[in-house]
PDB file of N, CA and C in Angstrom:
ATOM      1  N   UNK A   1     -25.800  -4.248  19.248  1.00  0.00           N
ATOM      2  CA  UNK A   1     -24.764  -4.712  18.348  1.00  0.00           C
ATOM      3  C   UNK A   1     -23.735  -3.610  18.128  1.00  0.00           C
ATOM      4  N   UNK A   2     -22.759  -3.889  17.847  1.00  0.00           N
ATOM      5  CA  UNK A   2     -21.615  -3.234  17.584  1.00  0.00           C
ATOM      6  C   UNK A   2     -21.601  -2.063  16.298  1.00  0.00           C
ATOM      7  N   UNK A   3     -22.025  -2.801  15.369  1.00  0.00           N
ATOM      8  CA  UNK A   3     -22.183  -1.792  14.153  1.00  0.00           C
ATOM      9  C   UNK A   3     -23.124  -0.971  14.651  1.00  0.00           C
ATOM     10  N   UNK A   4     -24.174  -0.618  15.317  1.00  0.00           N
ATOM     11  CA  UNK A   4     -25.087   0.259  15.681  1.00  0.00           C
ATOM     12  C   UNK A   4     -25.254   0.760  17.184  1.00  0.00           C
ATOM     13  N   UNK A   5     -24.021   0.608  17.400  1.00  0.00           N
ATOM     14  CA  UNK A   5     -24.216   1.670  19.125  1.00  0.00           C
ATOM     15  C   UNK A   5     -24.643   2.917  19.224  1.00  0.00           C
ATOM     16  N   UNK A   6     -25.462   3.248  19.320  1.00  0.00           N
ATOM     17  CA  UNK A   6     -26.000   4.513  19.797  1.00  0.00           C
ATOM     18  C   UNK A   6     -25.810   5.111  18.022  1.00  0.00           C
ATOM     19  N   UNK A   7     -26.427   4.628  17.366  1.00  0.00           N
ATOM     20  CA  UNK A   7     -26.868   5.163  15.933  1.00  0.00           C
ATOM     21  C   UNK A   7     -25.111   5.784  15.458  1.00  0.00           C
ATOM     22  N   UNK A   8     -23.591   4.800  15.961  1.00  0.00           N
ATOM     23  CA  UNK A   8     -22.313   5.108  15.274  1.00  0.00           C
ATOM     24  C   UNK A   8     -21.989   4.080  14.551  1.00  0.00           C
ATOM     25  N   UNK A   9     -22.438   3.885  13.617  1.00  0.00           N
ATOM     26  CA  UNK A   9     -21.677   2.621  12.334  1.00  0.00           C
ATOM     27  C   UNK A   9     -20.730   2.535  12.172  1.00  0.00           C
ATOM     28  N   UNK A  10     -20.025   1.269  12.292  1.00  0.00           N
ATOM     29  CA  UNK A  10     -18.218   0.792  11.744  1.00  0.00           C
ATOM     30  C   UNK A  10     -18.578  -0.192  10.860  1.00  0.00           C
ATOM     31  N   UNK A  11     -18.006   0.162   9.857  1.00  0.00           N
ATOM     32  CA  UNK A  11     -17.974  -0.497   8.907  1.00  0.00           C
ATOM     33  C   UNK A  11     -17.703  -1.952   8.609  1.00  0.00           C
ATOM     34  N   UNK A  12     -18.345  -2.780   9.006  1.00  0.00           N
ATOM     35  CA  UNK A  12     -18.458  -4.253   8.480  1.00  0.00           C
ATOM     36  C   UNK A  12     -16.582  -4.628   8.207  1.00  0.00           C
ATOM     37  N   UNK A  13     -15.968  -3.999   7.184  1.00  0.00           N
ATOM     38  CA  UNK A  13     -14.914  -4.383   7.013  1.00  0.00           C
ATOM     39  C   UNK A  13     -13.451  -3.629   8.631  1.00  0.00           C
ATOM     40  N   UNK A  14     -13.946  -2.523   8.793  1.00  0.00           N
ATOM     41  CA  UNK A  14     -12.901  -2.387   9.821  1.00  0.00           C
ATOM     42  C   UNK A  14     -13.285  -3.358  10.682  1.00  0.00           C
ATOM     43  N   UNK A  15     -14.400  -3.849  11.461  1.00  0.00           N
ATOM     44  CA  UNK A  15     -15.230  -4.309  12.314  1.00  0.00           C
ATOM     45  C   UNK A  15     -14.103  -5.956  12.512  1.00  0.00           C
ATOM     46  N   UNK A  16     -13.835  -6.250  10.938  1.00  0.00           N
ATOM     47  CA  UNK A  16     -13.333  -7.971  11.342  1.00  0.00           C
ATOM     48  C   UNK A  16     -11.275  -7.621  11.279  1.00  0.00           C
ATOM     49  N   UNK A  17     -11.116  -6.313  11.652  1.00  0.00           N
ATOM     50  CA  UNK A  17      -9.809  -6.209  11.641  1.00  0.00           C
ATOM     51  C   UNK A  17      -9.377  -5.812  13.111  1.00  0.00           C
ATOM     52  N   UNK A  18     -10.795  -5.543  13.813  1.00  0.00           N
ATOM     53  CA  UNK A  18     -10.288  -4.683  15.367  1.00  0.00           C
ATOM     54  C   UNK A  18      -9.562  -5.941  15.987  1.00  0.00           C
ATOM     55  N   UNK A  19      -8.238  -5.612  16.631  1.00  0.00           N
ATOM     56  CA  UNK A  19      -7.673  -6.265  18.082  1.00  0.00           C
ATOM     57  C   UNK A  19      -7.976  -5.636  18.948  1.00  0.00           C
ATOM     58  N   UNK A  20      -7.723  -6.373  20.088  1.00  0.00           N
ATOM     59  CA  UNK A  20      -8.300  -5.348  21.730  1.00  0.00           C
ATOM     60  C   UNK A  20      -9.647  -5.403  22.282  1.00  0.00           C
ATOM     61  N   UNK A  21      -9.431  -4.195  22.737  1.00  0.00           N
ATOM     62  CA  UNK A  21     -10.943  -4.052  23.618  1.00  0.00           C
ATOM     63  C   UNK A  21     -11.635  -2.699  22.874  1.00  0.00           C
ATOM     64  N   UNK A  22     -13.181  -2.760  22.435  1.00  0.00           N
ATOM     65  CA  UNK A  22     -13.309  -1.618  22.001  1.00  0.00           C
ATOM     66  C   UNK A  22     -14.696  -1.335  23.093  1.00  0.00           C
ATOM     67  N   UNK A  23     -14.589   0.037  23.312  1.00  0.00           N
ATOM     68  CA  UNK A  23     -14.944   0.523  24.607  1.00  0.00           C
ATOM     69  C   UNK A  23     -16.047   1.641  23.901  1.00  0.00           C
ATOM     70  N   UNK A  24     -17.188   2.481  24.484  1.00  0.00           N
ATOM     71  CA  UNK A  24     -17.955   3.226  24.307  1.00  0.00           C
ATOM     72  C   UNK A  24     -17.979   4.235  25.612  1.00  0.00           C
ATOM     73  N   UNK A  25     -17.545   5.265  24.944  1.00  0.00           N
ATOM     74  CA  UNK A  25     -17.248   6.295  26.131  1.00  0.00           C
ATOM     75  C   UNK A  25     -18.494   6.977  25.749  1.00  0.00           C
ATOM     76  N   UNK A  26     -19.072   8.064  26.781  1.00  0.00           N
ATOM     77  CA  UNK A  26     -19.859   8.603  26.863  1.00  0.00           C
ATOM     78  C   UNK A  26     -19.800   9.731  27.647  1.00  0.00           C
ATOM     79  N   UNK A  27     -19.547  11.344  26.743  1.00  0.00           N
ATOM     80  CA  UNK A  27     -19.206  12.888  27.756  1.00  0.00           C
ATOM     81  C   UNK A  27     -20.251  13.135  27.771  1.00  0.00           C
ATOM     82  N   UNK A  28     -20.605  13.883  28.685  1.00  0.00           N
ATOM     83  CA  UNK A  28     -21.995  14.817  28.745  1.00  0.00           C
ATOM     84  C   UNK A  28     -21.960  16.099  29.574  1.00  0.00           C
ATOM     85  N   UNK A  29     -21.961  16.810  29.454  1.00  0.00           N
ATOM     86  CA  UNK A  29     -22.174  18.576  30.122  1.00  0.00           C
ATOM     87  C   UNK A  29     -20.782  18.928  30.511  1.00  0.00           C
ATOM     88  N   UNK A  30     -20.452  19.771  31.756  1.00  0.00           N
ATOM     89  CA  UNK A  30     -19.291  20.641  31.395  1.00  0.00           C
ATOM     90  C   UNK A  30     -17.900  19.872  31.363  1.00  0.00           C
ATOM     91  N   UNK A  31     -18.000  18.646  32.049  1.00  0.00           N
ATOM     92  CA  UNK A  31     -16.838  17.271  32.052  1.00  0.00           C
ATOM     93  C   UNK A  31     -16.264  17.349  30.811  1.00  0.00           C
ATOM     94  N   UNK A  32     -17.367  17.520  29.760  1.00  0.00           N
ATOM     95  CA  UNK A  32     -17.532  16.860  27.986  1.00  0.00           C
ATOM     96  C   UNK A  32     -16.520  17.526  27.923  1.00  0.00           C
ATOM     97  N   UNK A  33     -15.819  18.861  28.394  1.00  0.00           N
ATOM     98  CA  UNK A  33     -14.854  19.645  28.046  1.00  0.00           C
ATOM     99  C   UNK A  33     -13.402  19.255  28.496  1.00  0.00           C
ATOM    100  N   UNK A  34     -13.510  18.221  29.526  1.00  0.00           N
ATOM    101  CA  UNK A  34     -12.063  18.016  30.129  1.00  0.00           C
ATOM    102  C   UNK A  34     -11.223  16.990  29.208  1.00  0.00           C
ATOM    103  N   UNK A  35     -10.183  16.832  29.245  1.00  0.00           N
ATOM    104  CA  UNK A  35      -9.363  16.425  27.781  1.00  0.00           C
ATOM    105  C   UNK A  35      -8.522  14.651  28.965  1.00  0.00           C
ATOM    106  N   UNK A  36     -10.185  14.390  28.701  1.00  0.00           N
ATOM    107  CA  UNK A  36      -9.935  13.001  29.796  1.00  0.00           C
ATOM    108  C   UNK A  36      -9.466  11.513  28.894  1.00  0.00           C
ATOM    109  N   UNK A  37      -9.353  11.521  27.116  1.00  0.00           N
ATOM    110  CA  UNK A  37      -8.316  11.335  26.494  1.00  0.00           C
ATOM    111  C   UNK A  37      -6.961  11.087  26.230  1.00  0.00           C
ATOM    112  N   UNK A  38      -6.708  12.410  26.202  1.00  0.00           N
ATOM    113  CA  UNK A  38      -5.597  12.801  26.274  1.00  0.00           C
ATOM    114  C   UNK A  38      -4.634  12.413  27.509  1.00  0.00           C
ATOM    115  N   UNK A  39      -5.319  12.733  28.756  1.00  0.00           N
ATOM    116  CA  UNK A  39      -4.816  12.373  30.304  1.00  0.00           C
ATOM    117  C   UNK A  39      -4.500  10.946  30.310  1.00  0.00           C
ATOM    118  N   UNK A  40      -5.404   9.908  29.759  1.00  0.00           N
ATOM    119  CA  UNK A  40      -5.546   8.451  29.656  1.00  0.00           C
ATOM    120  C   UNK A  40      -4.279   8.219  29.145  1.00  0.00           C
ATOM    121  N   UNK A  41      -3.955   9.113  28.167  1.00  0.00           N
ATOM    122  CA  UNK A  41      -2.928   8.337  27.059  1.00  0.00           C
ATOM    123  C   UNK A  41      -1.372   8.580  27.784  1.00  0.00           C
ATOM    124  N   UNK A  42      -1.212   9.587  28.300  1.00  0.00           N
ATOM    125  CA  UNK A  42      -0.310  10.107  29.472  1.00  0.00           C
ATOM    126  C   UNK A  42      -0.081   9.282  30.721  1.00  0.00           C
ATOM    127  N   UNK A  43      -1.329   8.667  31.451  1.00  0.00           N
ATOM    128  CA  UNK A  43      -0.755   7.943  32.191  1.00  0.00           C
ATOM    129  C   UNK A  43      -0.953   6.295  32.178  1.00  0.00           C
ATOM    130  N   UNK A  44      -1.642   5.855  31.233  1.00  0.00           N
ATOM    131  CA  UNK A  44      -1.370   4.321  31.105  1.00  0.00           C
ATOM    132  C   UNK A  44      -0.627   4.071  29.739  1.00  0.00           C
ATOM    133  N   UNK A  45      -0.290   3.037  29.775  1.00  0.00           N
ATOM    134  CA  UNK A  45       0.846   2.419  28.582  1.00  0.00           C
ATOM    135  C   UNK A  45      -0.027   1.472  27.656  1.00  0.00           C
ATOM    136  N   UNK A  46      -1.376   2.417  26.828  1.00  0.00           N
ATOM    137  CA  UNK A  46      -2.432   1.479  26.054  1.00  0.00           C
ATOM    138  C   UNK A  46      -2.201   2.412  24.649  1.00  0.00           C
ATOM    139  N   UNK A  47      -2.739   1.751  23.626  1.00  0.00           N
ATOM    140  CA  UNK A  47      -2.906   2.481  22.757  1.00  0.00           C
ATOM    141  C   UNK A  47      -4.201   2.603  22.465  1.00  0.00           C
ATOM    142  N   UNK A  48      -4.265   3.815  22.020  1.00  0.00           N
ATOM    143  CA  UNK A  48      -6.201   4.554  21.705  1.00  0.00           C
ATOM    144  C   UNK A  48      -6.432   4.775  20.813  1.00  0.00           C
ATOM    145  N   UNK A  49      -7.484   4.456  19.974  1.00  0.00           N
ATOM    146  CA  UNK A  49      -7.552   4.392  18.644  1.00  0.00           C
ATOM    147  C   UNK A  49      -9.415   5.427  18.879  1.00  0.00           C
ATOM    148  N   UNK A  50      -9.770   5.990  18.167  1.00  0.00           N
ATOM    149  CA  UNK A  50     -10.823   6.193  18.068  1.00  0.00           C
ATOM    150  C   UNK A  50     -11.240   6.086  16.550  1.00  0.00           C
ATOM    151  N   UNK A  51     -12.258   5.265  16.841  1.00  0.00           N
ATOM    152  CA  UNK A  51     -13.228   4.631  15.589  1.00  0.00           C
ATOM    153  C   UNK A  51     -14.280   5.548  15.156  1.00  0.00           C
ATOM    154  N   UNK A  52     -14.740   5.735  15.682  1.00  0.00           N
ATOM    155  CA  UNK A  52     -16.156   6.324  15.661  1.00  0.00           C
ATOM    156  C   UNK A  52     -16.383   7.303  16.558  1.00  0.00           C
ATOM    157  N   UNK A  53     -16.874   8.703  16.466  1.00  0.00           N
ATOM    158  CA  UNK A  53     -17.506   9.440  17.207  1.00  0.00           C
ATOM    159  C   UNK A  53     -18.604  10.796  17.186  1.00  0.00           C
ATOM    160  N   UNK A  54     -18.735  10.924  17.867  1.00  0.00           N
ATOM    161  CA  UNK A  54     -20.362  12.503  17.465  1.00  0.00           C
ATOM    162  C   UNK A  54     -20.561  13.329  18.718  1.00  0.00           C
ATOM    163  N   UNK A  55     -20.190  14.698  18.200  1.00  0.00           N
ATOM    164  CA  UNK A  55     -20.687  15.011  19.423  1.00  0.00           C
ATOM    165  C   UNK A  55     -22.080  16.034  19.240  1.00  0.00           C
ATOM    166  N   UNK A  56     -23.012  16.331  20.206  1.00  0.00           N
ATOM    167  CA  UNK A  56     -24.408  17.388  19.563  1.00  0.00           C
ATOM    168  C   UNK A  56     -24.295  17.870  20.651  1.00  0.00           C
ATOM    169  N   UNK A  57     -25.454  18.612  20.925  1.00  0.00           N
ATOM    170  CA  UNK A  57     -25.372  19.831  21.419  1.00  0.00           C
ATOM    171  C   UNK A  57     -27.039  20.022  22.096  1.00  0.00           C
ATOM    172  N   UNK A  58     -27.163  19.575  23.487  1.00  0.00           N
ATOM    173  CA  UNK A  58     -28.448  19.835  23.640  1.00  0.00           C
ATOM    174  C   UNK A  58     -28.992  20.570  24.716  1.00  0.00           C
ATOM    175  N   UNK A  59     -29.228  22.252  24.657  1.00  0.00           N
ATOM    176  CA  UNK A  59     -29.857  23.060  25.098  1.00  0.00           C
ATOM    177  C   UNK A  59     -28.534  23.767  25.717  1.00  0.00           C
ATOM    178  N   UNK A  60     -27.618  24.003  24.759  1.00  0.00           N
ATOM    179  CA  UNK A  60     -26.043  23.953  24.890  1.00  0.00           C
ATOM    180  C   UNK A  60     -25.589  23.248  25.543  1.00  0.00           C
ATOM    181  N   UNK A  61     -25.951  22.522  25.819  1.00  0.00           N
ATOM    182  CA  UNK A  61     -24.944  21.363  26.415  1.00  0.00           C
ATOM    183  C   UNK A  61     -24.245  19.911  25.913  1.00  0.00           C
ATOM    184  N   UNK A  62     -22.878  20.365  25.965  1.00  0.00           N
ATOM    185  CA  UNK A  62     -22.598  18.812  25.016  1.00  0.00           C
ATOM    186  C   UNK A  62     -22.781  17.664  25.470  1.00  0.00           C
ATOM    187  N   UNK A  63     -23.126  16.680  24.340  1.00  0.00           N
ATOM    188  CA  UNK A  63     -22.917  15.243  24.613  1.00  0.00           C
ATOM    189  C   UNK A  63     -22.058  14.587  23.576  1.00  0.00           C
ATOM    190  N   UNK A  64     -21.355  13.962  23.845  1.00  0.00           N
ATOM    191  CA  UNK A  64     -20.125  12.909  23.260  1.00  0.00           C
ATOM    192  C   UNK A  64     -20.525  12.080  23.123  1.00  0.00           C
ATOM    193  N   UNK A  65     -19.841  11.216  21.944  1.00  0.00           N
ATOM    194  CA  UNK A  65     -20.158   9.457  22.125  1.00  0.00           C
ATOM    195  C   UNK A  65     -19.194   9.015  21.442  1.00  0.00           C
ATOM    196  N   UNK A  66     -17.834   8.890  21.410  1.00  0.00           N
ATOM    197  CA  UNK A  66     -16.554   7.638  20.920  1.00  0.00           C
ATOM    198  C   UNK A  66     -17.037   6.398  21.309  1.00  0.00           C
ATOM    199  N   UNK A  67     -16.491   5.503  19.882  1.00  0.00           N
ATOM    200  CA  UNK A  67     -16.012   4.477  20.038  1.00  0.00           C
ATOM    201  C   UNK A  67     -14.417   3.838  20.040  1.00  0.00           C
ATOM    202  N   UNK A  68     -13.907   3.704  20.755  1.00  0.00           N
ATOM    203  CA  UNK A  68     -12.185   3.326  20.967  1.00  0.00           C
ATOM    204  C   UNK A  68     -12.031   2.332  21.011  1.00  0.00           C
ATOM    205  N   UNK A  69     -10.829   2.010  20.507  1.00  0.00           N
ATOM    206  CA  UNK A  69     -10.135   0.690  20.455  1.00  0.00           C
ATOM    207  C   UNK A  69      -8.712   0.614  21.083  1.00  0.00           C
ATOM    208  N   UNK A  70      -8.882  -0.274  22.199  1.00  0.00           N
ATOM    209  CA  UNK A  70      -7.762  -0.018  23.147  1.00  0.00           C
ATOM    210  C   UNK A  70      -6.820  -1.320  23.302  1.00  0.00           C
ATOM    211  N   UNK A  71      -5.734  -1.435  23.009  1.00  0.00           N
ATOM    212  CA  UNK A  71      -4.605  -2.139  23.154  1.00  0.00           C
ATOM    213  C   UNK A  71      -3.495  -2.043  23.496  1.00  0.00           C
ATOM    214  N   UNK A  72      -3.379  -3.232  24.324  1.00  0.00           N
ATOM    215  CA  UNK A  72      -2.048  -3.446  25.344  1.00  0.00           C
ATOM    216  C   UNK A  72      -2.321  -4.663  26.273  1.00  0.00           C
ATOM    217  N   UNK A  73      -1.482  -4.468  27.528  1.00  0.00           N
ATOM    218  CA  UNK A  73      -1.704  -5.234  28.619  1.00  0.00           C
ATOM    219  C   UNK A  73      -3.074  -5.295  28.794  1.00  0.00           C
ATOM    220  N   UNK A  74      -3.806  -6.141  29.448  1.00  0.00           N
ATOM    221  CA  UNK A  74      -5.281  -6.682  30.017  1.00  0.00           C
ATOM    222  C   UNK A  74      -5.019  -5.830  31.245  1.00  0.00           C
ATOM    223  N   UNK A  75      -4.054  -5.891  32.211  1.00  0.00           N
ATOM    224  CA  UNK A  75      -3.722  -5.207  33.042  1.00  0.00           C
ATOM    225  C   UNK A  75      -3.847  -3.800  33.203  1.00  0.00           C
ATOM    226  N   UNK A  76      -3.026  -3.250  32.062  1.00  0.00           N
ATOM    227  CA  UNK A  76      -3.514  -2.013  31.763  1.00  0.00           C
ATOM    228  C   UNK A  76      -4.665  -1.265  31.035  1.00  0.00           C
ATOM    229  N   UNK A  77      -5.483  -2.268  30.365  1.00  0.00           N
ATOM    230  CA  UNK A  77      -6.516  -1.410  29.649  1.00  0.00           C
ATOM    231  C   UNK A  77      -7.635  -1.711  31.234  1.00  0.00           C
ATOM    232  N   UNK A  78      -7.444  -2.648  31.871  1.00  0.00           N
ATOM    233  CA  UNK A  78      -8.627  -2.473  32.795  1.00  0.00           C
ATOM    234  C   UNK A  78      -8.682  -1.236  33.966  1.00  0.00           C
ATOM    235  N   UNK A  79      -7.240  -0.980  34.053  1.00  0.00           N
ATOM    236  CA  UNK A  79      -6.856   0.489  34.661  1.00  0.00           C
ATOM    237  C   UNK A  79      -7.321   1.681  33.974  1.00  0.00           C
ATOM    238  N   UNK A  80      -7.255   1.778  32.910  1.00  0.00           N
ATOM    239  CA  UNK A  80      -7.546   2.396  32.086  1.00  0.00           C
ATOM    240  C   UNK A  80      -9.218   2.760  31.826  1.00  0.00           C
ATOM    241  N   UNK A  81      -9.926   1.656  31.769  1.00  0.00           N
ATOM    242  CA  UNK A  81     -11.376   1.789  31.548  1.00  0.00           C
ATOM    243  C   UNK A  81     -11.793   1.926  32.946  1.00  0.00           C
ATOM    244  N   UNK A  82     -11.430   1.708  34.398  1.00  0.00           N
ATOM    245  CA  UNK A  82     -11.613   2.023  35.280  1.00  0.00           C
ATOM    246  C   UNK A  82     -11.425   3.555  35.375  1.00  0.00           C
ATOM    247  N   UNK A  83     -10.685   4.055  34.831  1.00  0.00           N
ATOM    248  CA  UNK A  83     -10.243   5.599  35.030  1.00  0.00           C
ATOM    249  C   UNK A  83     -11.338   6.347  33.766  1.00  0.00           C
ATOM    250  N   UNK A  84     -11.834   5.441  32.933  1.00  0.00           N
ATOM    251  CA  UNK A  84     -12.481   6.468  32.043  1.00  0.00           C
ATOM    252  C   UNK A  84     -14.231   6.260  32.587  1.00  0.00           C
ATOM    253  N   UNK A  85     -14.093   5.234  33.522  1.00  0.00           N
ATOM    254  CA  UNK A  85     -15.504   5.213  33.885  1.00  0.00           C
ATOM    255  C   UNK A  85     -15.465   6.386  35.517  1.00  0.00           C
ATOM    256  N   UNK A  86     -14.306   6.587  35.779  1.00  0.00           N
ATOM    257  CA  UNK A  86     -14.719   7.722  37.344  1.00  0.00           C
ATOM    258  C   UNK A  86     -14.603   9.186  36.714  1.00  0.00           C
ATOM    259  N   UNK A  87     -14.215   9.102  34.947  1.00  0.00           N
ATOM    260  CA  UNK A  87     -13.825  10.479  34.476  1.00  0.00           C
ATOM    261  C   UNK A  87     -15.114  11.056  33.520  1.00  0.00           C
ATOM    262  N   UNK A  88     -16.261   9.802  32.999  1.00  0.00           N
ATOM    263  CA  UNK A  88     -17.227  10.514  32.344  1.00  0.00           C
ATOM    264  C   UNK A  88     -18.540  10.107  32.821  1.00  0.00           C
ATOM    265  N   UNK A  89     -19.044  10.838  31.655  1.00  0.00           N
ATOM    266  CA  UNK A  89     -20.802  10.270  31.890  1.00  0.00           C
ATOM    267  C   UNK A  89     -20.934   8.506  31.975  1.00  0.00           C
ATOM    268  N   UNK A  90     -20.497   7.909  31.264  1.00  0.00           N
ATOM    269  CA  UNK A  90     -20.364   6.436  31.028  1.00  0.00           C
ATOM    270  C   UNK A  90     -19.165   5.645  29.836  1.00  0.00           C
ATOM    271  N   UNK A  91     -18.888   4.424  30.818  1.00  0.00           N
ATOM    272  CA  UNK A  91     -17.825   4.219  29.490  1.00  0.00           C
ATOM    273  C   UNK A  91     -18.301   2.365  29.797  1.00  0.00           C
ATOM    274  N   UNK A  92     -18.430   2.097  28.426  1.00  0.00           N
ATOM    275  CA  UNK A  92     -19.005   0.658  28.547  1.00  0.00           C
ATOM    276  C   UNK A  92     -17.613  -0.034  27.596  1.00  0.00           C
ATOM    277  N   UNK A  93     -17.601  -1.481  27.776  1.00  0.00           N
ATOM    278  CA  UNK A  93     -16.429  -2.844  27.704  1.00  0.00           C
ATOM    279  C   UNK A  93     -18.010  -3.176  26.206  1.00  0.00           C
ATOM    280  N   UNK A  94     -17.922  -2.948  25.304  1.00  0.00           N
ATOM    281  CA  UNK A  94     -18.542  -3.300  24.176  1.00  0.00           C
ATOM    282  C   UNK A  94     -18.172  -5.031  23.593  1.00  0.00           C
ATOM    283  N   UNK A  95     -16.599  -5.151  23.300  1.00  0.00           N
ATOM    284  CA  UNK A  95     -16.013  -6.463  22.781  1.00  0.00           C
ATOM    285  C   UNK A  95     -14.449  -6.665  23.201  1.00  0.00           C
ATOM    286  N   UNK A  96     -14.692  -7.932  23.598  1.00  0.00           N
ATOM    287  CA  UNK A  96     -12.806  -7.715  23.429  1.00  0.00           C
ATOM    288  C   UNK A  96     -12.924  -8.827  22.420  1.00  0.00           C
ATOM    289  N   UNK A  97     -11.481  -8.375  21.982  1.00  0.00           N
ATOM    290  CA  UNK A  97     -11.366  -9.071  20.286  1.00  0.00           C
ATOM    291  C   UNK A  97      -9.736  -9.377  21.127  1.00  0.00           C
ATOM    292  N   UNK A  98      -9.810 -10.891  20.510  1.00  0.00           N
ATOM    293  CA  UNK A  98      -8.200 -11.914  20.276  1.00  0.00           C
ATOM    294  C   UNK A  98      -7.775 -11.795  18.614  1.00  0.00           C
ATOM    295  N   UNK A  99      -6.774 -12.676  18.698  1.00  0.00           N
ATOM    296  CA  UNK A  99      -6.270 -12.086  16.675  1.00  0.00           C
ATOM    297  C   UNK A  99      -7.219 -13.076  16.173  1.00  0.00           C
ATOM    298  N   UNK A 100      -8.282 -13.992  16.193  1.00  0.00           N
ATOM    299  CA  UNK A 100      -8.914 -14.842  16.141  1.00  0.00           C
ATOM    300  C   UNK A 100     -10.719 -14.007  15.698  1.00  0.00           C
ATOM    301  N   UNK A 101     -10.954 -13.030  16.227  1.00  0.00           N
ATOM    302  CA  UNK A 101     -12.036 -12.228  16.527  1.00  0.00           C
ATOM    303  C   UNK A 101     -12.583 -12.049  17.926  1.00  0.00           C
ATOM    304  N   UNK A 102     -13.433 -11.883  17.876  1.00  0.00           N
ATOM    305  CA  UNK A 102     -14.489 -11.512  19.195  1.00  0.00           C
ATOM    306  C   UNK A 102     -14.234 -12.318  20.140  1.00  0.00           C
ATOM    307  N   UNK A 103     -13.523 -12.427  21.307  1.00  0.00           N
ATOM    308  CA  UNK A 103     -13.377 -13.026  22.527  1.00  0.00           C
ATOM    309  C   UNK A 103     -14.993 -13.613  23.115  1.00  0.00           C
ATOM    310  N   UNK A 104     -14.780 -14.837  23.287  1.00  0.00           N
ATOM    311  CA  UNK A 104     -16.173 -15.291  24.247  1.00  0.00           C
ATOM    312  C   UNK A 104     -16.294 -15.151  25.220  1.00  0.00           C
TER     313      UNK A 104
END
């Protein structure tokens, strides 16, 4: 479920306001450091919202976990999540939301 991905809670009330697609990225070891964000926002025409995120630290090594909320073209956010899935550990398609709620 959404409110509990990987132990990151959104709050019930932001939860029935998201539009878009909200996505679960996932950094892990020295990648966790590349600013693969930032790059996203530079070359596609989406907007990035980050909801939720944590990062720890295990045996020095980081691990990440955002939750984002991405809006725009369908066109472009699938470019987009294509590029964030060849850039990290994992990036998962969680919900897409219409102005209606949760897309079926």
């Amino acid at each position: 479920m959404v409110r509990n991905s990987l132990n990151l809670e959104i709050p019930g009330g932001i939860l029935g306001t998201i539009e878009g697609t909200l996505v679960k990225v996932v950094y892990r070891g020295p990648s966790a450091l590349n600013p693969v964000l930032s790059n996203a926002i530079r070359k596609y025409p989406v907007d990035i919202n980050i909801l939720h995120g944590r990062i720890e630290y295990i045996n020095d090594r980081p691990i990440g976990i955002l939750l984002v909320n991405l809006k725009g073209k369908n066109t472009e956010i699938a470019k987009l999540v294509q590029y964030l899935q060849e850039n990290t550990a994992a990036t998962e398609v969680i919900h897409e939301y219409t102005d209606s709620g949760p897309a079926s």
